[in-house]
PDB file of N, CA and C in Angstrom:
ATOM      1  N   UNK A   1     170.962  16.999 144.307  1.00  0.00           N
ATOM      2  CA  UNK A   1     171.886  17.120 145.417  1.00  0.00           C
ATOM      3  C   UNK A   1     171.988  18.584 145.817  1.00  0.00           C
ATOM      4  N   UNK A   2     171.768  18.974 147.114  1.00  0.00           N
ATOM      5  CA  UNK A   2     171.978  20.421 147.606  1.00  0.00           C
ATOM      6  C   UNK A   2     172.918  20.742 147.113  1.00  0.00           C
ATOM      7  N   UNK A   3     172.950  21.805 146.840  1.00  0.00           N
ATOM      8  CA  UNK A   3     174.609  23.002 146.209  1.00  0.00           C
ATOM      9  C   UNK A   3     175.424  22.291 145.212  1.00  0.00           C
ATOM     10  N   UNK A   4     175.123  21.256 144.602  1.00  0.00           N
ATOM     11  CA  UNK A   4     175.578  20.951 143.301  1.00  0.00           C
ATOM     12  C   UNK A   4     174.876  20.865 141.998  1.00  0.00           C
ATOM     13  N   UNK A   5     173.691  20.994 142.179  1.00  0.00           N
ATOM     14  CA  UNK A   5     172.535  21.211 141.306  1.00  0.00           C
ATOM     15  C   UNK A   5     171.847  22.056 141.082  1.00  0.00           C
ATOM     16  N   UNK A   6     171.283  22.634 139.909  1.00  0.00           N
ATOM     17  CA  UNK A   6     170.468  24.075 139.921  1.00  0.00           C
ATOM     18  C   UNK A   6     169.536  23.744 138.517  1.00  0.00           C
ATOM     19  N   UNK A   7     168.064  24.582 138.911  1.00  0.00           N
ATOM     20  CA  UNK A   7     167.318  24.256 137.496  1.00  0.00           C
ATOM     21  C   UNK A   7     167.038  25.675 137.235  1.00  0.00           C
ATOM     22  N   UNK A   8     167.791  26.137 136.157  1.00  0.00           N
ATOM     23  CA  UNK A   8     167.407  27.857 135.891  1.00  0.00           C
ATOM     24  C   UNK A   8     166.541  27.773 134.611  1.00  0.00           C
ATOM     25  N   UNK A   9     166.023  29.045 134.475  1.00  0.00           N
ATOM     26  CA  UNK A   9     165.454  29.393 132.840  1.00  0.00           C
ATOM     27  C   UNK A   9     165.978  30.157 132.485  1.00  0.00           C
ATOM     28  N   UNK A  10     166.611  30.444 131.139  1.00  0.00           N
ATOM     29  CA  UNK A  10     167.265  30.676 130.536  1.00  0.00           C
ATOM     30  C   UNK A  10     166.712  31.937 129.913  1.00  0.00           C
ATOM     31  N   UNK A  11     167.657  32.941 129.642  1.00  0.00           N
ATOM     32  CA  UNK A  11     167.754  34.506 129.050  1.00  0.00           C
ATOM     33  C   UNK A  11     167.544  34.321 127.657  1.00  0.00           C
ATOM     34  N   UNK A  12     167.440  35.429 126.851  1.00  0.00           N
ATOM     35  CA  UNK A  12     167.202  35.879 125.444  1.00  0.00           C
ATOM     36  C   UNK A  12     167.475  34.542 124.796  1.00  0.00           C
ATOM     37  N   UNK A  13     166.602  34.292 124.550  1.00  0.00           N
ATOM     38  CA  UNK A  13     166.478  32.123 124.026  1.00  0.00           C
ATOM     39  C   UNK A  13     166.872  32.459 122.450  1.00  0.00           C
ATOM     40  N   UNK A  14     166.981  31.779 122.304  1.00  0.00           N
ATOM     41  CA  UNK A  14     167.334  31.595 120.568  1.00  0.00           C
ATOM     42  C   UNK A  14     165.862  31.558 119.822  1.00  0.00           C
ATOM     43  N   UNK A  15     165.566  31.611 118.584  1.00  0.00           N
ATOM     44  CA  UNK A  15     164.570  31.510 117.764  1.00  0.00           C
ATOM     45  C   UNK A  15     163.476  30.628 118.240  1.00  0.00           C
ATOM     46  N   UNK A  16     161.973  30.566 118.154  1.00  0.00           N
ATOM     47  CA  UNK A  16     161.453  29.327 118.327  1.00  0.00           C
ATOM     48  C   UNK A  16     161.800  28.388 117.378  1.00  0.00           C
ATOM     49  N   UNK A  17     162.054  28.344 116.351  1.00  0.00           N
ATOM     50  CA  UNK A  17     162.832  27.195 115.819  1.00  0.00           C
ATOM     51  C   UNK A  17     163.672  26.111 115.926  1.00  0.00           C
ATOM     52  N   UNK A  18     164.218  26.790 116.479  1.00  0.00           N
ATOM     53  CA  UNK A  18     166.029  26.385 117.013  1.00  0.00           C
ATOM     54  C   UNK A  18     165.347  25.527 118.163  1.00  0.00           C
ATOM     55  N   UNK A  19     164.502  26.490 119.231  1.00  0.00           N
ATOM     56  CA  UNK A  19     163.892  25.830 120.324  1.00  0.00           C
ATOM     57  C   UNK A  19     162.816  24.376 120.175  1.00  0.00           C
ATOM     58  N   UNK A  20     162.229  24.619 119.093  1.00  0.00           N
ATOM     59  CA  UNK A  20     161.346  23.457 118.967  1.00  0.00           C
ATOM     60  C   UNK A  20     162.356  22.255 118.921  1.00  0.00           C
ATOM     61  N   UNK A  21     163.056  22.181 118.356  1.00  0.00           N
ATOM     62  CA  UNK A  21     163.838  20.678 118.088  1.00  0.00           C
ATOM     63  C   UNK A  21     164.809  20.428 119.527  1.00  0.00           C
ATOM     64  N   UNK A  22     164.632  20.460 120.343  1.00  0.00           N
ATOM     65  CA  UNK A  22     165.619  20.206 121.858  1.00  0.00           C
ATOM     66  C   UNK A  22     164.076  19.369 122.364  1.00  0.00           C
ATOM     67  N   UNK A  23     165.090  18.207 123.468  1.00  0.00           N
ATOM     68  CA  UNK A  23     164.347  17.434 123.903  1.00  0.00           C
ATOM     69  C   UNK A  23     164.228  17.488 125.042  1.00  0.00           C
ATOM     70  N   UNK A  24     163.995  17.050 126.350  1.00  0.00           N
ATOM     71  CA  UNK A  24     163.775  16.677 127.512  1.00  0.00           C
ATOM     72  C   UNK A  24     164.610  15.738 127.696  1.00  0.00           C
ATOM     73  N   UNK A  25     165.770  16.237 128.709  1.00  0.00           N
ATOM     74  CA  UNK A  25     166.738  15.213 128.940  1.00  0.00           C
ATOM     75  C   UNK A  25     168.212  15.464 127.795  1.00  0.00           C
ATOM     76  N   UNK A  26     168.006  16.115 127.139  1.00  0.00           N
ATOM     77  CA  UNK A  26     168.806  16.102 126.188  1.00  0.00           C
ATOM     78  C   UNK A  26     170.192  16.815 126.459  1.00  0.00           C
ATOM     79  N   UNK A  27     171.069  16.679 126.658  1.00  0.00           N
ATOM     80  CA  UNK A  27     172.623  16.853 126.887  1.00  0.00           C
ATOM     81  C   UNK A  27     173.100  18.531 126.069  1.00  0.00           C
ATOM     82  N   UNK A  28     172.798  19.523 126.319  1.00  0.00           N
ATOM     83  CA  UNK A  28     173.930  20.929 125.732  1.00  0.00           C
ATOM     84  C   UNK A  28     174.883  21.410 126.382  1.00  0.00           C
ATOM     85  N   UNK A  29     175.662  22.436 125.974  1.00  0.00           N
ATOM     86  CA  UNK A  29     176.810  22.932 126.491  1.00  0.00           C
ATOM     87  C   UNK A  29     176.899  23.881 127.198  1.00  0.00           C
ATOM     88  N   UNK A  30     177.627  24.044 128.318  1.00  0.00           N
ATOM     89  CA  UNK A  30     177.996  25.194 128.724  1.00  0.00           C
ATOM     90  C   UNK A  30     178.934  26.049 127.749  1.00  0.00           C
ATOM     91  N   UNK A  31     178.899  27.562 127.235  1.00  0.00           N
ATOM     92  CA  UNK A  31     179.883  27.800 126.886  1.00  0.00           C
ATOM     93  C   UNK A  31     180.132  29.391 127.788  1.00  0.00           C
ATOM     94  N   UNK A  32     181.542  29.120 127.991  1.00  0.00           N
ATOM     95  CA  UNK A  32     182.009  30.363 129.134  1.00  0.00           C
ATOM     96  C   UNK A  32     182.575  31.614 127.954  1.00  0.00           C
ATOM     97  N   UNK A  33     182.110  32.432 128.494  1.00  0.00           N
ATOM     98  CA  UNK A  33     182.234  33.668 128.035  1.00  0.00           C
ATOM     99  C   UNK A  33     183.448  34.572 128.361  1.00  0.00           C
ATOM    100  N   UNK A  34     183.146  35.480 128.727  1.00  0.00           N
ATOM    101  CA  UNK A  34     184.216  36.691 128.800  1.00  0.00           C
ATOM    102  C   UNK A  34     183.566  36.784 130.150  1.00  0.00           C
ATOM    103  N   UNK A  35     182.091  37.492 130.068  1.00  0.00           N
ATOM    104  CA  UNK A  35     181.281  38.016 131.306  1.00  0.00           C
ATOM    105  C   UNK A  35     180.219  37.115 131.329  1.00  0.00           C
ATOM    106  N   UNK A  36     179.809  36.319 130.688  1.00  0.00           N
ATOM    107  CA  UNK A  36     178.164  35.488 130.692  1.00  0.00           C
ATOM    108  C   UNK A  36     178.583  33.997 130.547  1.00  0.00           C
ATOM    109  N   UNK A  37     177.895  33.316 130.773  1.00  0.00           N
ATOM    110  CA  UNK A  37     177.926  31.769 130.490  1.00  0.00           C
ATOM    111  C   UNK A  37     176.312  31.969 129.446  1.00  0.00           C
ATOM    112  N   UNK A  38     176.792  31.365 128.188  1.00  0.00           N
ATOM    113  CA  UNK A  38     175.666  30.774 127.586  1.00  0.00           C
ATOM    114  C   UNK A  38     175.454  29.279 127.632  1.00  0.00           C
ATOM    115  N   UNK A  39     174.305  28.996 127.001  1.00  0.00           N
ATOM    116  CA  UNK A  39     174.014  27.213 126.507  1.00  0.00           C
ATOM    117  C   UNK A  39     174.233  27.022 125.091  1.00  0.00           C
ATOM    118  N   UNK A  40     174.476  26.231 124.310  1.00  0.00           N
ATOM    119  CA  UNK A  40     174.625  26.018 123.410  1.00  0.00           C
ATOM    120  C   UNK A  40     174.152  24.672 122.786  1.00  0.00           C
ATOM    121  N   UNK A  41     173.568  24.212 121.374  1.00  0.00           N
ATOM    122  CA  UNK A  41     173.775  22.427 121.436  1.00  0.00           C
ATOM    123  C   UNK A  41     175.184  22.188 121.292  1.00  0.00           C
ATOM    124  N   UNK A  42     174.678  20.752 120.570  1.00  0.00           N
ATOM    125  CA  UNK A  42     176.047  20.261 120.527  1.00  0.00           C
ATOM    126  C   UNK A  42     176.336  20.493 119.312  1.00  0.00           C
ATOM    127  N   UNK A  43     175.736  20.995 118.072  1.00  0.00           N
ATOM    128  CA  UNK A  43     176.329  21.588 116.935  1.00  0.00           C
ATOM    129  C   UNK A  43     176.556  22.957 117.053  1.00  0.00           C
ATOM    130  N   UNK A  44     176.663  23.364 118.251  1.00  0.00           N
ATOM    131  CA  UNK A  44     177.217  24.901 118.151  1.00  0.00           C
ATOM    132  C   UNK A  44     176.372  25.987 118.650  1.00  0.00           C
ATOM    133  N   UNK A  45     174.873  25.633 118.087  1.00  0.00           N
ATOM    134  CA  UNK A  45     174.234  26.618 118.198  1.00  0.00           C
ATOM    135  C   UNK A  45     173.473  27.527 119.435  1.00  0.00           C
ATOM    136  N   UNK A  46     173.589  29.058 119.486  1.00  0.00           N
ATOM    137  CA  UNK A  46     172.988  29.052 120.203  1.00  0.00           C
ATOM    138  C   UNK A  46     171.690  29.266 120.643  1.00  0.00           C
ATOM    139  N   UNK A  47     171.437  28.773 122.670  1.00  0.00           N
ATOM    140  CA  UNK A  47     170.205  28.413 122.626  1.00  0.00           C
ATOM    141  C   UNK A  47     169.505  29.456 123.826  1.00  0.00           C
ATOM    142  N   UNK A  48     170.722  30.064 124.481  1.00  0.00           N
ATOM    143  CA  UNK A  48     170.221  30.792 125.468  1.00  0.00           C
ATOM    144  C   UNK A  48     171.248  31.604 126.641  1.00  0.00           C
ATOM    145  N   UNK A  49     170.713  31.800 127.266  1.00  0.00           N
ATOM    146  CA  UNK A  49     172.063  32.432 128.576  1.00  0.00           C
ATOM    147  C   UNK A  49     171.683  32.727 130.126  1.00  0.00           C
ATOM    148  N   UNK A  50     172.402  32.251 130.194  1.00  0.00           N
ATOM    149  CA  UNK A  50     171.851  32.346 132.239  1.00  0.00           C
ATOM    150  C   UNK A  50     171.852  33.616 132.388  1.00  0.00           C
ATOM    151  N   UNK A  51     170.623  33.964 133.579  1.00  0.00           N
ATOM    152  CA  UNK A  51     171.103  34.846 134.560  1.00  0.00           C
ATOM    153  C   UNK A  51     172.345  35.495 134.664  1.00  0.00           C
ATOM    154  N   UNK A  52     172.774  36.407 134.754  1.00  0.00           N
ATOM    155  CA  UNK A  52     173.687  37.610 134.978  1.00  0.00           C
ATOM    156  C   UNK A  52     174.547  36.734 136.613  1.00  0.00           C
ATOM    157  N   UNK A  53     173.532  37.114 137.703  1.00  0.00           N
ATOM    158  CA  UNK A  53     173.838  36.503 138.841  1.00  0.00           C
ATOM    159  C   UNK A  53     174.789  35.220 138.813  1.00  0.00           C
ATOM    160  N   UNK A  54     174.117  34.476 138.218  1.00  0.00           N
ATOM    161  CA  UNK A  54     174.525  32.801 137.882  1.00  0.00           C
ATOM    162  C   UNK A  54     175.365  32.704 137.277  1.00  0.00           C
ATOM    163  N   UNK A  55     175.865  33.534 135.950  1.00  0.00           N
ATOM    164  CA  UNK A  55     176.762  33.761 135.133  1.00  0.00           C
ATOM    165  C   UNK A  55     178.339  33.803 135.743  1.00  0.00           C
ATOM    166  N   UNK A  56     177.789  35.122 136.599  1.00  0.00           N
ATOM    167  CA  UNK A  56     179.182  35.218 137.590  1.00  0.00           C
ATOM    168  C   UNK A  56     179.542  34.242 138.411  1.00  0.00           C
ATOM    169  N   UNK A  57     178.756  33.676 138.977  1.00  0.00           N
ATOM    170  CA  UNK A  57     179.026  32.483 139.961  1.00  0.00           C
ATOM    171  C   UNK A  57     179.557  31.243 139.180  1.00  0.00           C
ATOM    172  N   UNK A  58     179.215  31.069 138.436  1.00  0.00           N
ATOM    173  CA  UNK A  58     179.560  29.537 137.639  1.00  0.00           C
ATOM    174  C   UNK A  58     181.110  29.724 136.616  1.00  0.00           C
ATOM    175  N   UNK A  59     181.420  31.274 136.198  1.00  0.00           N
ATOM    176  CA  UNK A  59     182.884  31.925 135.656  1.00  0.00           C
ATOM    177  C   UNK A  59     183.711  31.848 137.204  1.00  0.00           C
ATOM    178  N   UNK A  60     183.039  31.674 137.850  1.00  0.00           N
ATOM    179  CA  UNK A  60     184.310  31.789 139.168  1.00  0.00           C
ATOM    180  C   UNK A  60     184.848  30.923 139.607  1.00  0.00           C
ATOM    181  N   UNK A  61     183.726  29.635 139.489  1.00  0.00           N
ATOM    182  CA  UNK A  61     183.813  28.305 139.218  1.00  0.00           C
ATOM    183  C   UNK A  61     184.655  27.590 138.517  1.00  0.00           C
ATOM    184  N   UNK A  62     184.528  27.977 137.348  1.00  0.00           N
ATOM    185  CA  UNK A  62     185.002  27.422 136.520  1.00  0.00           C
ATOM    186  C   UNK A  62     186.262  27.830 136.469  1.00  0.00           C
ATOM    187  N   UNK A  63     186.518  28.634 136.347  1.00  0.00           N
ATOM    188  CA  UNK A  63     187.999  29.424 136.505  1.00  0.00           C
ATOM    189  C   UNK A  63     189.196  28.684 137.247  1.00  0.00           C
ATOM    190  N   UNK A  64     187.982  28.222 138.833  1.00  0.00           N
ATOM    191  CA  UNK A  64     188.697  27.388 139.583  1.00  0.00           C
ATOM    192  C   UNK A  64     189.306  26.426 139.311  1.00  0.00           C
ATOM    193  N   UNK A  65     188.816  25.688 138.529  1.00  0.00           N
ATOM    194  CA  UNK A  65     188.459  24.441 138.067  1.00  0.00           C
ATOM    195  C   UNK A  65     187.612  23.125 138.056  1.00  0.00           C
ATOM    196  N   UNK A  66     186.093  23.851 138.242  1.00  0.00           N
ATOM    197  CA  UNK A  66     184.953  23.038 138.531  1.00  0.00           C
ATOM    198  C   UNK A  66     184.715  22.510 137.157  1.00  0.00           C
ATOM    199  N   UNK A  67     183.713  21.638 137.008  1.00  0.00           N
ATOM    200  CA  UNK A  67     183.795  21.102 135.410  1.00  0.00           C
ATOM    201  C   UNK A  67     181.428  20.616 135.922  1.00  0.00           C
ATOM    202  N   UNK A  68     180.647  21.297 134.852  1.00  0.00           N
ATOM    203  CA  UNK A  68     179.578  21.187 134.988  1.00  0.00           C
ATOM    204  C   UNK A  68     178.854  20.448 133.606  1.00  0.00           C
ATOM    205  N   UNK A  69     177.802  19.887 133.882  1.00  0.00           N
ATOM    206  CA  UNK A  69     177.243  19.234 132.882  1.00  0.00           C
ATOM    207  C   UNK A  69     175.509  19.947 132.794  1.00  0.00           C
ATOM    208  N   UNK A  70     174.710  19.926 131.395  1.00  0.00           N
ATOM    209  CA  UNK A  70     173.891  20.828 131.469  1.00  0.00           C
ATOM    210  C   UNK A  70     172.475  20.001 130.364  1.00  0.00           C
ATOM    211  N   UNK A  71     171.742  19.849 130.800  1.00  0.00           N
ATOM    212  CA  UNK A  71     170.490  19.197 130.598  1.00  0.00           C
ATOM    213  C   UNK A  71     169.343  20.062 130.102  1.00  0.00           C
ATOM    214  N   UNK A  72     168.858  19.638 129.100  1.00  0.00           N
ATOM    215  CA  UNK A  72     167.309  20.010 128.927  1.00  0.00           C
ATOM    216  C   UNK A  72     165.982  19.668 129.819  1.00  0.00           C
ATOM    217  N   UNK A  73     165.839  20.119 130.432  1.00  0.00           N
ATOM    218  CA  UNK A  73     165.116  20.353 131.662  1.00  0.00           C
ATOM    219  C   UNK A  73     162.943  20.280 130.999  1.00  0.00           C
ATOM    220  N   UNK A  74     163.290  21.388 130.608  1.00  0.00           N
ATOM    221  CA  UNK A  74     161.456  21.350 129.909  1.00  0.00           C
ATOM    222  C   UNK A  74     162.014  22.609 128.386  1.00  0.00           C
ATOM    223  N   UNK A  75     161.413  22.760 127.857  1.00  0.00           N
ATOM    224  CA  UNK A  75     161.846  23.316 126.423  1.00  0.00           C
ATOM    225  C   UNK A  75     160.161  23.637 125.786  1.00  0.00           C
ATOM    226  N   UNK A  76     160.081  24.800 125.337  1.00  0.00           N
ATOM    227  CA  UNK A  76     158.198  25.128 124.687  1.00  0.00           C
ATOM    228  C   UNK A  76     159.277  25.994 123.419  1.00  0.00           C
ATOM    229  N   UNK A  77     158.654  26.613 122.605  1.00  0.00           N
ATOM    230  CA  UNK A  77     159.095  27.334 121.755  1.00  0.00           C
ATOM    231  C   UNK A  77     159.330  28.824 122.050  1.00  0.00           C
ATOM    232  N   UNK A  78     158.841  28.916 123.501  1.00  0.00           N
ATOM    233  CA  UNK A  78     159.043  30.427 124.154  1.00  0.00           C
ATOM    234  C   UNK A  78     159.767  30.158 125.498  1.00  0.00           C
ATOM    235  N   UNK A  79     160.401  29.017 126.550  1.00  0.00           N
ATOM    236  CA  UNK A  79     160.703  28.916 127.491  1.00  0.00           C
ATOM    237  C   UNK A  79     161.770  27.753 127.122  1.00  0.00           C
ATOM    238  N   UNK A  80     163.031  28.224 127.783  1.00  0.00           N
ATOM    239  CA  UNK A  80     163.845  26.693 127.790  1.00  0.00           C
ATOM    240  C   UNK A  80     164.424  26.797 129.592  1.00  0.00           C
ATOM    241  N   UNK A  81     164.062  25.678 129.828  1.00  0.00           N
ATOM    242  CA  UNK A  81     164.570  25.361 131.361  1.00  0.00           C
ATOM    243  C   UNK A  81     165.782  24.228 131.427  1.00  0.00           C
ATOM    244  N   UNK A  82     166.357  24.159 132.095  1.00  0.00           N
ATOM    245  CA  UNK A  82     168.105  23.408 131.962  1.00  0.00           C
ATOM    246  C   UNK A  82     168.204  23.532 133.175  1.00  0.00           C
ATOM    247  N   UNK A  83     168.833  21.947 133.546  1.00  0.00           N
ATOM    248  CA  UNK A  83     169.231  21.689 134.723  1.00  0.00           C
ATOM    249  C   UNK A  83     170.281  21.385 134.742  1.00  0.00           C
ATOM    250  N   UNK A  84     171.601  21.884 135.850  1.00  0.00           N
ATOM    251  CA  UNK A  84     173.304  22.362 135.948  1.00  0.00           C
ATOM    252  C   UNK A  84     173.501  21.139 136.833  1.00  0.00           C
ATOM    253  N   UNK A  85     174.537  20.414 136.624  1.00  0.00           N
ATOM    254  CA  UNK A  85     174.713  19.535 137.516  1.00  0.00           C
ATOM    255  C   UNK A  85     176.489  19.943 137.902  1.00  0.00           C
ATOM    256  N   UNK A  86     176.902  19.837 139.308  1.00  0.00           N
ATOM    257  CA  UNK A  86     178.593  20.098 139.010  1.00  0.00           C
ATOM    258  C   UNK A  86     178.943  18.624 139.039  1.00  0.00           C
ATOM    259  N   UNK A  87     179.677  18.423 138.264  1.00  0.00           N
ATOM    260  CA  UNK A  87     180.281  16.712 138.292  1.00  0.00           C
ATOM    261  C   UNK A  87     182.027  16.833 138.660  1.00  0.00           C
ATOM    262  N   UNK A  88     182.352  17.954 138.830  1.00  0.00           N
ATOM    263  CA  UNK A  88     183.963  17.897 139.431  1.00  0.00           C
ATOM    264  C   UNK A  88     183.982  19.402 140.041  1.00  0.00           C
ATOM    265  N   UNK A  89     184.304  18.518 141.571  1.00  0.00           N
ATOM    266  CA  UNK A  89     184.640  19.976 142.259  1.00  0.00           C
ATOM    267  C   UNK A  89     186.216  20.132 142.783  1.00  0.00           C
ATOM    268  N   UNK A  90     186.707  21.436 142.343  1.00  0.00           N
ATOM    269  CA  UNK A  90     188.495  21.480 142.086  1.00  0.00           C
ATOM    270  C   UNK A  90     188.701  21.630 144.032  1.00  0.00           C
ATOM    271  N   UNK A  91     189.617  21.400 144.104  1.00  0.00           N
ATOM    272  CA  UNK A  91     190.341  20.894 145.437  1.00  0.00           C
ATOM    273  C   UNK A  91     190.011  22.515 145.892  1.00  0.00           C
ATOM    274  N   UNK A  92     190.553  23.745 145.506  1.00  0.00           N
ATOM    275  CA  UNK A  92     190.202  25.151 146.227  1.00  0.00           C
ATOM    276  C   UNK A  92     188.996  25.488 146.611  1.00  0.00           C
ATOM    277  N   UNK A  93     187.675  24.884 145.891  1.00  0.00           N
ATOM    278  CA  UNK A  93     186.297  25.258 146.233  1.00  0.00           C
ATOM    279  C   UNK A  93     185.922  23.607 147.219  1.00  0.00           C
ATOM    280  N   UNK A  94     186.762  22.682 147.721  1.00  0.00           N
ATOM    281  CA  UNK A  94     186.113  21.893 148.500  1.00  0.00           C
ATOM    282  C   UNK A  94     185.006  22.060 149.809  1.00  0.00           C
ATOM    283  N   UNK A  95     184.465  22.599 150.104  1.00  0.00           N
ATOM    284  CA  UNK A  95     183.679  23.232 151.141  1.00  0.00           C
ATOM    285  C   UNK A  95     182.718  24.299 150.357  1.00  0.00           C
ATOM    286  N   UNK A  96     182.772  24.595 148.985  1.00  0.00           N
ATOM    287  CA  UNK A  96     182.104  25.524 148.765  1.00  0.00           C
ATOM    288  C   UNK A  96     181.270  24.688 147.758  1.00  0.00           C
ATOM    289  N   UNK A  97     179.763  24.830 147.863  1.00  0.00           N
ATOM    290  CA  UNK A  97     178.760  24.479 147.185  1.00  0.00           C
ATOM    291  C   UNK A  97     178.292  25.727 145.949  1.00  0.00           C
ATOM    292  N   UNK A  98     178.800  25.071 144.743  1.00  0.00           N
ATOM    293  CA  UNK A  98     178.343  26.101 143.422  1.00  0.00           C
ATOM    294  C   UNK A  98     176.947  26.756 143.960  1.00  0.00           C
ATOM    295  N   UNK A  99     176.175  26.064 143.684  1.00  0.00           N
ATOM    296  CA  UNK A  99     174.728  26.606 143.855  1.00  0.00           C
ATOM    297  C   UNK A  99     174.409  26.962 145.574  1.00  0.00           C
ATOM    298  N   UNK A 100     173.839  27.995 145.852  1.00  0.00           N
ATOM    299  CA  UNK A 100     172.779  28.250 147.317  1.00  0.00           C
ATOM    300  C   UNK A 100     171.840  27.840 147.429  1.00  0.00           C
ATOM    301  N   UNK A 101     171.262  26.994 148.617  1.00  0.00           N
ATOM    302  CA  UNK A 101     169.687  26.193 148.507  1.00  0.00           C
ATOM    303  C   UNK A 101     169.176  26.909 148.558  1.00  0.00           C
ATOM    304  N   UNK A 102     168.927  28.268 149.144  1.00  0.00           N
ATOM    305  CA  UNK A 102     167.757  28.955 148.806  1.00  0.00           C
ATOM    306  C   UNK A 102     167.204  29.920 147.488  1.00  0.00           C
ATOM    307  N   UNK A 103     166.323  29.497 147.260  1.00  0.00           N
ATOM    308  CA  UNK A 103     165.762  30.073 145.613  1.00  0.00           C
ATOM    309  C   UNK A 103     165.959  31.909 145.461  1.00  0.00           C
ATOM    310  N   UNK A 104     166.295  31.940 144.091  1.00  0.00           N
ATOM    311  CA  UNK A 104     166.077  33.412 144.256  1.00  0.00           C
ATOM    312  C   UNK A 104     164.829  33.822 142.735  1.00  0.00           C
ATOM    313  N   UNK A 105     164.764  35.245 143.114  1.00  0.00           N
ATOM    314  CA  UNK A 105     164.115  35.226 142.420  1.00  0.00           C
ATOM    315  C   UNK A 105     163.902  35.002 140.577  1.00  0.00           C
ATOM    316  N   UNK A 106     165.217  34.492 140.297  1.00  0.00           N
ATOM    317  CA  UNK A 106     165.188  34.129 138.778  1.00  0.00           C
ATOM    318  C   UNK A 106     164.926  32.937 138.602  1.00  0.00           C
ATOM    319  N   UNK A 107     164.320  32.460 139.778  1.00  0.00           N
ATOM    320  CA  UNK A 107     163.835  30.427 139.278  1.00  0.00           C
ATOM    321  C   UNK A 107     162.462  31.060 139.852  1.00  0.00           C
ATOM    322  N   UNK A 108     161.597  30.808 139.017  1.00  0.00           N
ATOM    323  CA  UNK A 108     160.191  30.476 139.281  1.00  0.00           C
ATOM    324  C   UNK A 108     159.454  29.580 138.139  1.00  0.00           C
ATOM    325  N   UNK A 109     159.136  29.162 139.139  1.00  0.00           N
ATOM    326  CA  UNK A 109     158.568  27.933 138.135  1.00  0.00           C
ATOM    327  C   UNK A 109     157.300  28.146 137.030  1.00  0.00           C
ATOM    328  N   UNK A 110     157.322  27.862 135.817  1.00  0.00           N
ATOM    329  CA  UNK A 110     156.100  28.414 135.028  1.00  0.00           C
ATOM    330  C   UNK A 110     155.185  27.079 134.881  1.00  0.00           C
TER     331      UNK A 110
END
């Protein structure tokens, strides 16, 4: 869906270890920061961190009271890709689409 969906790749990834065992399709967390949004599984660990750019945009979000859900997208032992879905948008951002359709340069596809 335009401006509610986004497929990023993810910053300073966690171990290839950690990375080998995540699936395709597989359900992790957003966790909000101070200044960054990381990913996390669901036992805690972490797996990676958005974009700087994205970071800020999705803390502003959220703040609002948007509520996002976050997918394993493609996963190698050196690349994890995750796809953002917003599943609740708070009554103050009604007109405002989380994501911009046009690409920037931190999504390129490998």
């Amino acid at each position: 869906e335009p401006g509610k969906t986004k497929t990023l790749n993810l910053l300073n990834l966690a171990s290839p270890s950690v990375l080998a065992g995540l699936n395709c399709g597989q359900q992790v967390n957003l966790v909000a920061k101070k200044h960054s949004v990381t990913i996390s599984n669901n036992e805690g660990t972490y797996l990676g961190a958005l974009p700087d750019d994205i970071s800020h945009r999705i803390l502003f979000y959220i703040e609002g009271g948007n509520k996002y859900e976050v997918f394993v997208k493609y996963a190698t032992t050196k690349s994890l890709t995750v796809f953002i879905r917003e599943t609740e948008r708070s009554a103050k951002f009604t007109n405002q689409p989380s994501f911009q359709e046009s690409k920037s340069a931190m999504e390129t596809d490998s």
